[in-house]
C-alpha atoms as a PDB file:
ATOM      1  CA  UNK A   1       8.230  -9.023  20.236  1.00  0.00           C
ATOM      2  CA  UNK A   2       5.976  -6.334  19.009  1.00  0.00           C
ATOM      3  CA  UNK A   3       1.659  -7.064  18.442  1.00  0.00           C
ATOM      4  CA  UNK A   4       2.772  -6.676  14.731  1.00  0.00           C
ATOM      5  CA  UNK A   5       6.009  -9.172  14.897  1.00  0.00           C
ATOM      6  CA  UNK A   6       3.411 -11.649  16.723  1.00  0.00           C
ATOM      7  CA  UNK A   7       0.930 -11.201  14.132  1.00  0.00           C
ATOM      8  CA  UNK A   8       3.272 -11.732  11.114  1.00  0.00           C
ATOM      9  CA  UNK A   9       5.556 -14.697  12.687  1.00  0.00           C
ATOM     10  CA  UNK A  10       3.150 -16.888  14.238  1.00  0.00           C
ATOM     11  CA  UNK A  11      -0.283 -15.970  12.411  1.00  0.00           C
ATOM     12  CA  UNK A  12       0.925 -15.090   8.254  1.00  0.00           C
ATOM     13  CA  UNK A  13       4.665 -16.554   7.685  1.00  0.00           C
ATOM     14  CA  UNK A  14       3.889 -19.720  10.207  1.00  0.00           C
ATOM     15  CA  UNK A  15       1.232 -20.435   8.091  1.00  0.00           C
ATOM     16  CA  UNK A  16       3.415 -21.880   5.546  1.00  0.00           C
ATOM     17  CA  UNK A  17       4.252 -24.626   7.762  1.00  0.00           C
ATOM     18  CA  UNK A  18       0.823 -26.052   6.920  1.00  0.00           C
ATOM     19  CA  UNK A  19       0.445 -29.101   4.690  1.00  0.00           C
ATOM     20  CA  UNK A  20      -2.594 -26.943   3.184  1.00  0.00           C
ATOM     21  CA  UNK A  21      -1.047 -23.678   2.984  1.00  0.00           C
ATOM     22  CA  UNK A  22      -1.389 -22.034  -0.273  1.00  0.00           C
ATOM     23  CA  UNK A  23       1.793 -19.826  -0.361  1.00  0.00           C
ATOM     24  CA  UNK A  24       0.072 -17.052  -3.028  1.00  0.00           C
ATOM     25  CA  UNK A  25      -2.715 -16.438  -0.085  1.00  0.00           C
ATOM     26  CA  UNK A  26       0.082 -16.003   2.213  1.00  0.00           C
ATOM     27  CA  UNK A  27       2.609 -13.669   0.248  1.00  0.00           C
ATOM     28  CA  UNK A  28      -0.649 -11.668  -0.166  1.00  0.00           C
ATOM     29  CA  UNK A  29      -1.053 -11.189   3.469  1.00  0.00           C
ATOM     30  CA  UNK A  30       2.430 -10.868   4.297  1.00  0.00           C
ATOM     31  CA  UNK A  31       2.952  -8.160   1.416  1.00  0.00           C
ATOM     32  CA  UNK A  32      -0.482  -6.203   2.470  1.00  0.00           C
ATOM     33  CA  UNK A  33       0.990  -6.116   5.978  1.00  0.00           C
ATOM     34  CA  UNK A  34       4.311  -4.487   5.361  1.00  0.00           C
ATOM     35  CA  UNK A  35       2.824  -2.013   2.362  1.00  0.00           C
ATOM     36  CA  UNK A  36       0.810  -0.983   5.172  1.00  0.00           C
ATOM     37  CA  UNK A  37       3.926  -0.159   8.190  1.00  0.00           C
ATOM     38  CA  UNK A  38       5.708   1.328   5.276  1.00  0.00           C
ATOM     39  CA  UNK A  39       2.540   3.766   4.458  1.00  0.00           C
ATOM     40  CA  UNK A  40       3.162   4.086   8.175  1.00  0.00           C
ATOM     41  CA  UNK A  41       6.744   4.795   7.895  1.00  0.00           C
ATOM     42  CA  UNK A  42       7.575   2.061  10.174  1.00  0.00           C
ATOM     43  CA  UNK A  43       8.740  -0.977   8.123  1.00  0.00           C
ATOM     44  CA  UNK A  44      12.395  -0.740   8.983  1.00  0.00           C
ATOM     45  CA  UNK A  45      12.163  -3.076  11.883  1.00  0.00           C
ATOM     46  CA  UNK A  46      11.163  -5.295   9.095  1.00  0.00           C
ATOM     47  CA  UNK A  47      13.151  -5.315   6.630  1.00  0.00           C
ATOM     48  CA  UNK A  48      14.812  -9.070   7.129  1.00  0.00           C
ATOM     49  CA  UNK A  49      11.584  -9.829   6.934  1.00  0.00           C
ATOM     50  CA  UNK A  50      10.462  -8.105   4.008  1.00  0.00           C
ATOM     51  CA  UNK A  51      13.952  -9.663   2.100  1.00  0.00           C
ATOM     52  CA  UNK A  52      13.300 -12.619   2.927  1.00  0.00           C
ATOM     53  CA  UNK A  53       9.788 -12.800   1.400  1.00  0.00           C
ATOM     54  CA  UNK A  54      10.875 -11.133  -1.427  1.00  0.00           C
ATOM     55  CA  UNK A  55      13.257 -13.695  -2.374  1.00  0.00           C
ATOM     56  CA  UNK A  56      10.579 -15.622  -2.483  1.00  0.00           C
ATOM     57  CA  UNK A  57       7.675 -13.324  -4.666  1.00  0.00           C
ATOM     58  CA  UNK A  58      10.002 -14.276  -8.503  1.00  0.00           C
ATOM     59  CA  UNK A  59       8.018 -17.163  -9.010  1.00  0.00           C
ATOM     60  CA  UNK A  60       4.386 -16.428  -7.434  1.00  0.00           C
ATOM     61  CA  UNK A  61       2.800 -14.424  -9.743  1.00  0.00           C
ATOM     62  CA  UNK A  62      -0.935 -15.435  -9.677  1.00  0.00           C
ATOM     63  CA  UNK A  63      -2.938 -12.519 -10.116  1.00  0.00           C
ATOM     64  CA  UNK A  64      -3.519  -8.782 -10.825  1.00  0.00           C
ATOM     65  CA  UNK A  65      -2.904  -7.549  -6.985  1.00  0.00           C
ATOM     66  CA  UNK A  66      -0.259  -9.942  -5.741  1.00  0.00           C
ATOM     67  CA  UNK A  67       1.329  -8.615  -9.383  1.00  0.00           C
ATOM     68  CA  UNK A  68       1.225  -5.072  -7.984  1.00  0.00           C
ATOM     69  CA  UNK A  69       2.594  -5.873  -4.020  1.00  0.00           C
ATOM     70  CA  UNK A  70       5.367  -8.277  -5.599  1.00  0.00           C
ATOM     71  CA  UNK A  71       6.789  -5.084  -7.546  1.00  0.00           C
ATOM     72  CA  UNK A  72       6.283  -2.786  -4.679  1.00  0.00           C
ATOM     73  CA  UNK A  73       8.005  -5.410  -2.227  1.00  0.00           C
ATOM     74  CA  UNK A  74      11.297  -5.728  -5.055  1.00  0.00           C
ATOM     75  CA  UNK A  75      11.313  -2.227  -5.466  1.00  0.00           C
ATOM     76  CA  UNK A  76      11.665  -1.760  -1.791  1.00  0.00           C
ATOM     77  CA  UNK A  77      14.407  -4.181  -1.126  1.00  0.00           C
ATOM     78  CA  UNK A  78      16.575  -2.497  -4.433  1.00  0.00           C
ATOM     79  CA  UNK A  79      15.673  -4.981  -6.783  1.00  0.00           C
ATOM     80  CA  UNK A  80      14.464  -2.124  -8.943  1.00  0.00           C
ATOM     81  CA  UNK A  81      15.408  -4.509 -12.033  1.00  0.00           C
ATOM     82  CA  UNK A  82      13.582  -7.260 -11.210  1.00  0.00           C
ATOM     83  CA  UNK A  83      10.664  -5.087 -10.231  1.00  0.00           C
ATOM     84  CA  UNK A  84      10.414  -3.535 -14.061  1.00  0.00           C
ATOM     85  CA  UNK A  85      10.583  -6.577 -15.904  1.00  0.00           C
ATOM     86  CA  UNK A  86       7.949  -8.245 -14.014  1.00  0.00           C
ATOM     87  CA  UNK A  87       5.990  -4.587 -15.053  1.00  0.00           C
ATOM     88  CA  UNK A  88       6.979  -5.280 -18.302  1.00  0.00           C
ATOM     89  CA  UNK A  89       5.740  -9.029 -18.489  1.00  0.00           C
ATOM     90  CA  UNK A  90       2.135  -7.661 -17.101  1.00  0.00           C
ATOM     91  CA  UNK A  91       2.511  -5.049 -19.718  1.00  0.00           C
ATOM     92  CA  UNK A  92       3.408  -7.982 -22.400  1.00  0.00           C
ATOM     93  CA  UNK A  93       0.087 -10.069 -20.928  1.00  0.00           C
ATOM     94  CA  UNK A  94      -2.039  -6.532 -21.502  1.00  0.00           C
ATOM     95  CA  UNK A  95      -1.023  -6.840 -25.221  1.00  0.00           C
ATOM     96  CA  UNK A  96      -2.597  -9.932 -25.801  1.00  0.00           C
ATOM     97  CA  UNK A  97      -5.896  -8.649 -24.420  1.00  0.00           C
ATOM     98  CA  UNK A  98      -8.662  -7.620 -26.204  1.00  0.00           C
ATOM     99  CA  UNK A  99      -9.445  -3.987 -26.385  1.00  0.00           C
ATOM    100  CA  UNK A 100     -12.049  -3.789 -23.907  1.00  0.00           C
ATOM    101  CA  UNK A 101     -10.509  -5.600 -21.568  1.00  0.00           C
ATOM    102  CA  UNK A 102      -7.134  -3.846 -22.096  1.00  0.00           C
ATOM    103  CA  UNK A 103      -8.615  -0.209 -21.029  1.00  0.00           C
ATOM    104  CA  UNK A 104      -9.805  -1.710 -18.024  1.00  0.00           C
ATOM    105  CA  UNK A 105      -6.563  -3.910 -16.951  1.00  0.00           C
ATOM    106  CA  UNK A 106      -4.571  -0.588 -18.264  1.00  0.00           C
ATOM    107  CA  UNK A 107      -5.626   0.920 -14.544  1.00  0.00           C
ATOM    108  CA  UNK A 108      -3.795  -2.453 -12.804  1.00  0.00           C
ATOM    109  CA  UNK A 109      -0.679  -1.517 -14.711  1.00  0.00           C
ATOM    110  CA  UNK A 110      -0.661   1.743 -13.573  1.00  0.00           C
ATOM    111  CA  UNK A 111      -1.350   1.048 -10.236  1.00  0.00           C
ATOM    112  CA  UNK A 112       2.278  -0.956 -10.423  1.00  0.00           C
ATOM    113  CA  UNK A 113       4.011   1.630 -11.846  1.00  0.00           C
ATOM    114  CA  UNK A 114       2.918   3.759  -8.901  1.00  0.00           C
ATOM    115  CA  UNK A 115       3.832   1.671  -6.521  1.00  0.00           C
ATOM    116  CA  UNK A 116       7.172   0.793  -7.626  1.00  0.00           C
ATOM    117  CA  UNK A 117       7.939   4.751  -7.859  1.00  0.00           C
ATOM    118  CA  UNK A 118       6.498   4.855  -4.194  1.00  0.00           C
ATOM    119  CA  UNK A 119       8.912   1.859  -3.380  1.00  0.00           C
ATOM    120  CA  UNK A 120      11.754   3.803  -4.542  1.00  0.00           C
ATOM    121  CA  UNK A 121      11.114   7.199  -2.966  1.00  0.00           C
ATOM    122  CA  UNK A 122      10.306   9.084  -6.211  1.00  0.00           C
ATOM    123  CA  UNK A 123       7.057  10.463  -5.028  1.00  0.00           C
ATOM    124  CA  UNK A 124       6.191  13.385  -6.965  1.00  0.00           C
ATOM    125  CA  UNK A 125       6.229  10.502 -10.383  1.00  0.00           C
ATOM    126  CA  UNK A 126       3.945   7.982  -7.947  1.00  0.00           C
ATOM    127  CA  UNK A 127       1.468  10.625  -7.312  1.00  0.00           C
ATOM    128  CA  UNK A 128       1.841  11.942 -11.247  1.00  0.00           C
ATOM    129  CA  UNK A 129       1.246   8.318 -11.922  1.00  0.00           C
ATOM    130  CA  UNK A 130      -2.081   7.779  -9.572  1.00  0.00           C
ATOM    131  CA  UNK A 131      -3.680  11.242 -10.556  1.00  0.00           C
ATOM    132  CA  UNK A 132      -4.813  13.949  -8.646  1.00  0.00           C
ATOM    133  CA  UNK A 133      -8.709  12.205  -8.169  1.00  0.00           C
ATOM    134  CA  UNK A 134      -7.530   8.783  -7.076  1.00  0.00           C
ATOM    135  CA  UNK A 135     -10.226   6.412  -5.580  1.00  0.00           C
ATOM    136  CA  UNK A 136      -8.793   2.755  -5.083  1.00  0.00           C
ATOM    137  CA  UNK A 137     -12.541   1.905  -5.229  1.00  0.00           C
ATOM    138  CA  UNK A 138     -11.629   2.543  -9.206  1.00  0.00           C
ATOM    139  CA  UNK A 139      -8.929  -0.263  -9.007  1.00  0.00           C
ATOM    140  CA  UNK A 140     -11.553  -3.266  -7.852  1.00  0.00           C
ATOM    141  CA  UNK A 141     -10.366  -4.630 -11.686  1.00  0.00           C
ATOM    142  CA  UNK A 142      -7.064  -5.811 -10.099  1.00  0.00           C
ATOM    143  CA  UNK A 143      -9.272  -8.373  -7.739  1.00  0.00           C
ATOM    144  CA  UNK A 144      -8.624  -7.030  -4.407  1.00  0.00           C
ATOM    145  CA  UNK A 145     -11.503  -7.046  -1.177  1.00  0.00           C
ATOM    146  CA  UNK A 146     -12.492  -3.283  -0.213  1.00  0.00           C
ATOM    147  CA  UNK A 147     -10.043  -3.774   2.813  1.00  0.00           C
ATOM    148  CA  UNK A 148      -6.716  -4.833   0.959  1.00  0.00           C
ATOM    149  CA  UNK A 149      -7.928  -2.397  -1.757  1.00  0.00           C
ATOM    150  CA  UNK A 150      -8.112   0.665   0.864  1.00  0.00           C
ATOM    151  CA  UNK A 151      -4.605   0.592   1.611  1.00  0.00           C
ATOM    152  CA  UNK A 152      -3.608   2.755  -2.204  1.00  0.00           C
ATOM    153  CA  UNK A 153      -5.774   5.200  -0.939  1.00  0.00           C
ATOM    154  CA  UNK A 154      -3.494   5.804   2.101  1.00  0.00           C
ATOM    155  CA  UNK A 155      -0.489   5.673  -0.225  1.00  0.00           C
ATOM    156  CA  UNK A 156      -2.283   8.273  -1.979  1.00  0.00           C
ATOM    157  CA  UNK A 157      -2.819  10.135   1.043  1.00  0.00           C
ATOM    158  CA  UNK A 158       0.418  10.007   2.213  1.00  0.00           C
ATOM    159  CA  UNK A 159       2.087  11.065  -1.331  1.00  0.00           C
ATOM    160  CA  UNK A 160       0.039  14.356  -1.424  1.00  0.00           C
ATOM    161  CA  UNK A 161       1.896  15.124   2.182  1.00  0.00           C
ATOM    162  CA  UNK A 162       5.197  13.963   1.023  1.00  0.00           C
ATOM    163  CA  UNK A 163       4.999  16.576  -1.954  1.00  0.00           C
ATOM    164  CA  UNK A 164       3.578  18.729  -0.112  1.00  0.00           C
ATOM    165  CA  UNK A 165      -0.132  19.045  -0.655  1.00  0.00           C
ATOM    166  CA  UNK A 166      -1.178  19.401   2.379  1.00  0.00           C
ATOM    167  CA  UNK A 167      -4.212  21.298   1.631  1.00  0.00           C
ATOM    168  CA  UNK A 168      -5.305  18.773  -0.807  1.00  0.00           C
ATOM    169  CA  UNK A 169      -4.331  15.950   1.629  1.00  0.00           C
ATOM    170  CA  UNK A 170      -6.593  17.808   4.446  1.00  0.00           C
ATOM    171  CA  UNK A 171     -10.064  17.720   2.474  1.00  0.00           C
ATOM    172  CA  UNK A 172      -9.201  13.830   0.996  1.00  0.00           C
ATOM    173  CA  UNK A 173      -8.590  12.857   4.920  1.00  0.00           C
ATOM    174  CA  UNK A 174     -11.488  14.167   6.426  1.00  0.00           C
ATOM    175  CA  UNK A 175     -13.745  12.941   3.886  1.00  0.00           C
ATOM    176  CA  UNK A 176     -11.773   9.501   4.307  1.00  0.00           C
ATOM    177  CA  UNK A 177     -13.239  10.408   8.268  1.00  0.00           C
ATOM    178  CA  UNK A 178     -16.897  10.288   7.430  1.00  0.00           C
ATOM    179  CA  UNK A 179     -16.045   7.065   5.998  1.00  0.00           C
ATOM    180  CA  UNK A 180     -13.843   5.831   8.296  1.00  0.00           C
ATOM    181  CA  UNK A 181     -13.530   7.023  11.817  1.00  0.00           C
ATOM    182  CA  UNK A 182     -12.199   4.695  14.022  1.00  0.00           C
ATOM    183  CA  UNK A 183      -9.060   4.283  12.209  1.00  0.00           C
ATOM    184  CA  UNK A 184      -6.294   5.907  14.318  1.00  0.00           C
ATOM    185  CA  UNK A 185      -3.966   6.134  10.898  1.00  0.00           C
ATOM    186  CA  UNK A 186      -6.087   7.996   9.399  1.00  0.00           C
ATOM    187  CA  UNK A 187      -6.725  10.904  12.131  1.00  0.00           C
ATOM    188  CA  UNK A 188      -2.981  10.754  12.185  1.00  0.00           C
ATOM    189  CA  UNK A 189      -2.539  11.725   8.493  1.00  0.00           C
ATOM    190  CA  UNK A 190      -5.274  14.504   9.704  1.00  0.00           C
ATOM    191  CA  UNK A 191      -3.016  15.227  12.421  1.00  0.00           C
ATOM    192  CA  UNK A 192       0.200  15.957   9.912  1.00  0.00           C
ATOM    193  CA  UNK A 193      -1.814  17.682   7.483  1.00  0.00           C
ATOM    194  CA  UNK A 194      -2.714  20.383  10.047  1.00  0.00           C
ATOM    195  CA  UNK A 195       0.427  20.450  11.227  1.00  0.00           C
ATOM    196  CA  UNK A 196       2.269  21.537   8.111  1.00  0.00           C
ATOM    197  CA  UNK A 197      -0.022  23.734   7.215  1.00  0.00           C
ATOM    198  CA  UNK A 198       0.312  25.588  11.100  1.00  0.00           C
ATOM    199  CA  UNK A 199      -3.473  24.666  11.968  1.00  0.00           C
ATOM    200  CA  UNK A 200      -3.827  24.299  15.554  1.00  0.00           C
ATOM    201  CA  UNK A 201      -6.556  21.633  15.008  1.00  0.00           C
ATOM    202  CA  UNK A 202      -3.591  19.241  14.762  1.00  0.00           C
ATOM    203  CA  UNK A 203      -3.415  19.168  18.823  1.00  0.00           C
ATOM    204  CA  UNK A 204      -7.428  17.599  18.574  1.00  0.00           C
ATOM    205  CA  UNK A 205      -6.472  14.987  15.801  1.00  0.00           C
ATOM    206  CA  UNK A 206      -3.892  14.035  17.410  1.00  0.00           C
ATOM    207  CA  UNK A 207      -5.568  13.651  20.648  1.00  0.00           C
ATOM    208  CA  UNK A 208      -8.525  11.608  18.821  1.00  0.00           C
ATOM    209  CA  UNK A 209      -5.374   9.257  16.957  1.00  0.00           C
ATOM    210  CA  UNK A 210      -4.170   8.861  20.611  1.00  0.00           C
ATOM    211  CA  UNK A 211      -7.358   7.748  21.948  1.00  0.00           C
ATOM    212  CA  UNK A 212      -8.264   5.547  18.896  1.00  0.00           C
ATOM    213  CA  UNK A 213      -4.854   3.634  19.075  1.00  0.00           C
ATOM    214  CA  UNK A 214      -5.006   3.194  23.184  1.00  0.00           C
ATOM    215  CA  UNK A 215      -8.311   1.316  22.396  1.00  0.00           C
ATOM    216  CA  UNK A 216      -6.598  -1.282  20.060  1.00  0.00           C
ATOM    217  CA  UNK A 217      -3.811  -1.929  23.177  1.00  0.00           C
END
C-alpha cells in the first residue's frame, strides 16, 4: 500500500466509521485528495476509489466548494449528466440571490464549470472558462481555507501546459516559487515547462523536485 493509499484508507474514508463523523467534512477531504493526484496525473490507481465516493457525493451537497469537487468527481467517473444538473441547480440557487451577492457567487459557478471541463479532458474550454489571470485567492467566496483553495491554481497551471502555454505557465510557476518553495509539485510543473520549451534549466528543476520529494520519504 502506497503513503497516499494509507493516508486515504485508514486516515479520510475510515473516518466514516466514527459515531461522530460528519460525512460532508469527509467527502471534502477525500475529493481534495484525488483532485490533487489527478492535477498530478496519477489518480488512476484510484479510480475504485474515486467511484465509489462518487456514488456517494448525489445527496451531500452542503456548500459552495464541496458543490464544485462533487461535479469535478462525477465528471471524472462519466457521469457528465449528473455533473450538469447539479451545475444547473447551483445556477437555479444563484437566481434567487440578490444582485450583489449574485456577481460575487457568479465566480463559484464558474469555477464548476471549469472543473467539470477539466474532468472531462476538454482543456482548452477549462482554461477559456478560468481566464488567462486566474488567482484562486479570487475564489475565497466559495468558502474554501488558502490550502484546499491552492489546489485551482495548480489546475490552472497545469491547463496552460496541456494547451500548450508553456511560456505563460513558466512565469505563473516561478512566481508560484517565491511563494511556495518547498513544494516538489510545483518545481515539477517548472521542470515540464522548461522542458517543452527546450530550456536546459529543466535538468536543475528537476533536480530541486527530486530533492524536495526525497525529503517527504
Amino acid at each position: 500500500m502506497s503513503k497516499v493509499e494509507e493516508i486515504y484508507d485508514n486516515h479520510i474514508w475510515k473516518e466514516l466509521e466514527k459515531e461522530d463523523a460528519i460525512p460532508p467534512e469527509v467527502y471534502l477531504n477525500a475529493l481534495g485528495l484525488f483532485l490533487r493526484l489527478d492535477v498530478r496525473d496519477v489518480l488512476d490507481g484510484f479510480k475504485d476509489r474515486l467511484e465509489l465516493l462518487a456514488a456517494r457525493l448525489t445527496d451531500q451537497v452542503s456548500h459552495a466548494l464541496l458543490d464544485i469537487l462533487i461535479v469535478w468527481a462525477l465528471a471524472k467517473v462519466g457521469e457528465t449528466s449528473m455533473a450538469r444538473e447539479l451545475l444547473e441547480g447551483l445556477k437555479f440557487r444563484l437566481s434567487k440571490m440578490n444582485k450583489k451577492k449574485q456577481q460575487v457567487m457568479q465566480k463559484g459557478i464558474q469555477l464548476g464549470e471549469a472543473v467539470c471541463e477539466y474532468a472531462k479532458g476538454n482543456y482548452k474550454q477549462a482554461l477559456c472558462l478560468l481566464g488567462s489571470d486566474f488567482n484562486a485567492i479570487d475564489y475565497k467566496i466559495i468558502a474554501a481555507s488558502d490550502e484546499q483553495i491552492d489546489v485551482f491554481n495548480e489546475v490552472w497551471c497545469q491547463l496552460l501546459l496541456k494547451t500548450g502555454q508553456s511560456s505563460t505557465a513558466k512565469e505563473v510557476i516561478r512566481k508560484r516559487i517565491k511563494v511556495r518553495e518547498g513544494s516538489p509539485f510545483t518545481w515539477r510543473l517548472l521542470e515540464k515547462s522548461y522542458a517543452m520549451e527546450g530550456d536546459a534549466e529543466a535538468r536543475n528543476a528537476g533536480q530541486r523536485a527530486k530533492m524536495l520529494e526525497s525529503s517527504y520519504l
